[in-house]
N, C-alpha and C. Protein backbone atom coordinates (compact mmCIF):
# COMPACT_ATOMS: atom_id res chain seq x y z
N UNK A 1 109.97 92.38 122.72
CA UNK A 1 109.04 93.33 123.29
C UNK A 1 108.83 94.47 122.30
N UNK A 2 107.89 94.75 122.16
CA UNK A 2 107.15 96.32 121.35
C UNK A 2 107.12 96.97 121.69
N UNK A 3 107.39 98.37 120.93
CA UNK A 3 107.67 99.70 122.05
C UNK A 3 106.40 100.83 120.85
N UNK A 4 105.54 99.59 120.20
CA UNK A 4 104.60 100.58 119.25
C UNK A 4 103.64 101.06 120.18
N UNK A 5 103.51 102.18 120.23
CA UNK A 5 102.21 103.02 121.11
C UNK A 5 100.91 103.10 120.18
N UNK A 6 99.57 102.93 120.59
CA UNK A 6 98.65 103.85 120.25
C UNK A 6 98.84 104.89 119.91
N UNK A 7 98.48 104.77 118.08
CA UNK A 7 98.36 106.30 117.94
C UNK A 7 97.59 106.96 118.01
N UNK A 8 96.85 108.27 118.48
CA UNK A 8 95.58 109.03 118.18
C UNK A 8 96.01 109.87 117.26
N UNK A 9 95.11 109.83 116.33
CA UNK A 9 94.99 110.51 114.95
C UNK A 9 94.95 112.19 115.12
N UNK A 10 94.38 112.72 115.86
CA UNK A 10 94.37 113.62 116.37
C UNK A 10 95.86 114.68 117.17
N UNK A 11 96.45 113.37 117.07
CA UNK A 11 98.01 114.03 117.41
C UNK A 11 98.72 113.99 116.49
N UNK A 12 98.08 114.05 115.15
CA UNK A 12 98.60 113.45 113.76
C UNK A 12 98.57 114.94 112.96
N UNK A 13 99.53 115.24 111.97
CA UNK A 13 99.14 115.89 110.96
C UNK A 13 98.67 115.70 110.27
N UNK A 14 97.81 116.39 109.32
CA UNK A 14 96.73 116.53 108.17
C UNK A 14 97.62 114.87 107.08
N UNK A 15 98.22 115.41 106.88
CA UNK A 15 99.40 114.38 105.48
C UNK A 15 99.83 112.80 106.62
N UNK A 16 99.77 112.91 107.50
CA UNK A 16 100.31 111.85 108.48
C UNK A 16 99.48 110.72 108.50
N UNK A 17 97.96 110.79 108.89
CA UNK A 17 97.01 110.38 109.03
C UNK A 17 96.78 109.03 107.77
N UNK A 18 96.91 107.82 108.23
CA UNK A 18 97.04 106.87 107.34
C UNK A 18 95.54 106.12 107.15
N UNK A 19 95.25 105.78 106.05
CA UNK A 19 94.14 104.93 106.32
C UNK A 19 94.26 103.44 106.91
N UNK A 20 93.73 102.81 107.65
CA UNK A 20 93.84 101.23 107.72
C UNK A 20 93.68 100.32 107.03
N UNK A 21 94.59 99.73 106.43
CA UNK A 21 94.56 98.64 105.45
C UNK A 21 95.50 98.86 104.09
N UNK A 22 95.81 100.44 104.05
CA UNK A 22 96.59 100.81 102.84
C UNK A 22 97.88 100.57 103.05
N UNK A 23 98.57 100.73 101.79
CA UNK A 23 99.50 100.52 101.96
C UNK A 23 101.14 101.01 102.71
N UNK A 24 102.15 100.44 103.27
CA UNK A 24 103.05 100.68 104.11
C UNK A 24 103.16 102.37 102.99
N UNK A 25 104.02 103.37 104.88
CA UNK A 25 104.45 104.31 104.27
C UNK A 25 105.71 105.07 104.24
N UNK A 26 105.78 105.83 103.65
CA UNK A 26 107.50 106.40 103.28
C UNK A 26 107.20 107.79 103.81
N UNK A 27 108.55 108.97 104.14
CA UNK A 27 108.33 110.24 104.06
C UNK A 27 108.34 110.62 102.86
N UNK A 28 108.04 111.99 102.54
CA UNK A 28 108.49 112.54 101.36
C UNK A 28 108.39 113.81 101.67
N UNK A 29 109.19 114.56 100.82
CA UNK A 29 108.97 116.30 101.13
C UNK A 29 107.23 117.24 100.95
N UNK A 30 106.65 117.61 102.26
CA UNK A 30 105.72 118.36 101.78
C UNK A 30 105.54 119.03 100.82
N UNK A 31 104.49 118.94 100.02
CA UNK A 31 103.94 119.63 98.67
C UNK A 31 103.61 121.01 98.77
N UNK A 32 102.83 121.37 99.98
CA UNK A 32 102.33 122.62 100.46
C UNK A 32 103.55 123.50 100.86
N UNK A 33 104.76 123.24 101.51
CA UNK A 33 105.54 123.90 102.09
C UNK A 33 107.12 124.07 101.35
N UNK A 34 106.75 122.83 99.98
CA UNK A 34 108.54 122.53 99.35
C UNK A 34 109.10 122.22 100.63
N UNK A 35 108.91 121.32 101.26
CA UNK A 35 110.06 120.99 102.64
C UNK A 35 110.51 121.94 103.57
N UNK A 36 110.03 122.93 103.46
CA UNK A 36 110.75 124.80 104.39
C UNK A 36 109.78 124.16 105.83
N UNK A 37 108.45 123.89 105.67
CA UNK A 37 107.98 123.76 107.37
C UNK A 37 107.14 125.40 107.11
N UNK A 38 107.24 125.62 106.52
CA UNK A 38 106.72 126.98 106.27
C UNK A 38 106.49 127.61 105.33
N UNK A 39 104.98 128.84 105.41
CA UNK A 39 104.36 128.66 103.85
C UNK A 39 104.70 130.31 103.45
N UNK A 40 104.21 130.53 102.54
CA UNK A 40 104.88 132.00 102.18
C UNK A 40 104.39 132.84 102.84
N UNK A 41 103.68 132.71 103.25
CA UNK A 41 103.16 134.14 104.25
C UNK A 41 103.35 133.73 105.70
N UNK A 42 104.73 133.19 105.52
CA UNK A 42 105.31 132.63 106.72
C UNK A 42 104.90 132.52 108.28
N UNK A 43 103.65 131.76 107.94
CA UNK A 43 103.29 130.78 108.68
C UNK A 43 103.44 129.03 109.10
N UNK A 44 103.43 128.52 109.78
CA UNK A 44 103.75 127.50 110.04
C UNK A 44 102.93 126.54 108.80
N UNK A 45 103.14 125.77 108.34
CA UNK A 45 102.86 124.71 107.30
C UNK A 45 101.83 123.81 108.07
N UNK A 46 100.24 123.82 107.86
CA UNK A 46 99.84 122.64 108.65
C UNK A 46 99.59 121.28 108.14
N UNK A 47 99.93 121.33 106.80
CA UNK A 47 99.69 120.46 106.45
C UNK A 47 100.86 118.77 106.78
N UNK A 48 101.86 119.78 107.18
CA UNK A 48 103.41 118.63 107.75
C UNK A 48 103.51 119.16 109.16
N UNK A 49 103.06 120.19 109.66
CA UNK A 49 103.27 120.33 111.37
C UNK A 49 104.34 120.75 111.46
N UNK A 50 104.68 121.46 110.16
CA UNK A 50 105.76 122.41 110.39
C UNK A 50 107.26 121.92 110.48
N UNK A 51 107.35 119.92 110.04
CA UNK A 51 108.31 119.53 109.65
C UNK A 51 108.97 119.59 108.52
N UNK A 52 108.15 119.56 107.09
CA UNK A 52 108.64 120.01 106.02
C UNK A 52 108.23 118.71 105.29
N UNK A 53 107.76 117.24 106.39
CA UNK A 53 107.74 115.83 105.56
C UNK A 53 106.34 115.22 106.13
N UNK A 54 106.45 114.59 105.01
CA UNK A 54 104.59 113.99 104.86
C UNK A 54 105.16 112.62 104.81
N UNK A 55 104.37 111.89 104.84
CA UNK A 55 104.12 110.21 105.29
C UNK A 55 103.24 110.13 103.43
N UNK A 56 103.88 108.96 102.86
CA UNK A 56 103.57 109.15 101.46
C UNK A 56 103.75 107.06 101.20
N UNK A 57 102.46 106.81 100.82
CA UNK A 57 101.94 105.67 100.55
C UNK A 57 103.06 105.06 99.62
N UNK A 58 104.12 104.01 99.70
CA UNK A 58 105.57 103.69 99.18
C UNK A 58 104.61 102.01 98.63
N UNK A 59 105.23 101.39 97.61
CA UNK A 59 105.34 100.19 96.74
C UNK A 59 103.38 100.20 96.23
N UNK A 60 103.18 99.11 96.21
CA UNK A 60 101.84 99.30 95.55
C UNK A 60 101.85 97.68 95.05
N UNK A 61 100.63 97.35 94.59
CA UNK A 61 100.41 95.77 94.08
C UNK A 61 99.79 95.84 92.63
């Protein structure tokens, strides 16, 4: 049994948001935030949703 949900993109962060058909993905530390979740004028990071990790396109052909 599968426990994969529908995702809506829209409940997605900016960096999260995958295209269809590309390739499988990995985390990696946000670029915008250095991994803190937060940017220097210490605001929340939107580009990771304030986790610190982005979803980052892993192996390649």
């Amino acid at each position: 049994m599968s426990t994969h949900q529908p995702v809506d993109p829209n409940d997605m962060n900016p960096a999260e948001i995958e295209v269809v058909g590309s390739p499988p993905d990995g985390a990696d530390i946000c670029p915008e935030c250095d991994g803190n979740g937060i940017l220097k004028d210490k605001t929340e990071c939107t580009n990771c949703g304030g986790t610190g990790r982005i979803a980052q396109a892993v192996g390649g052909a």
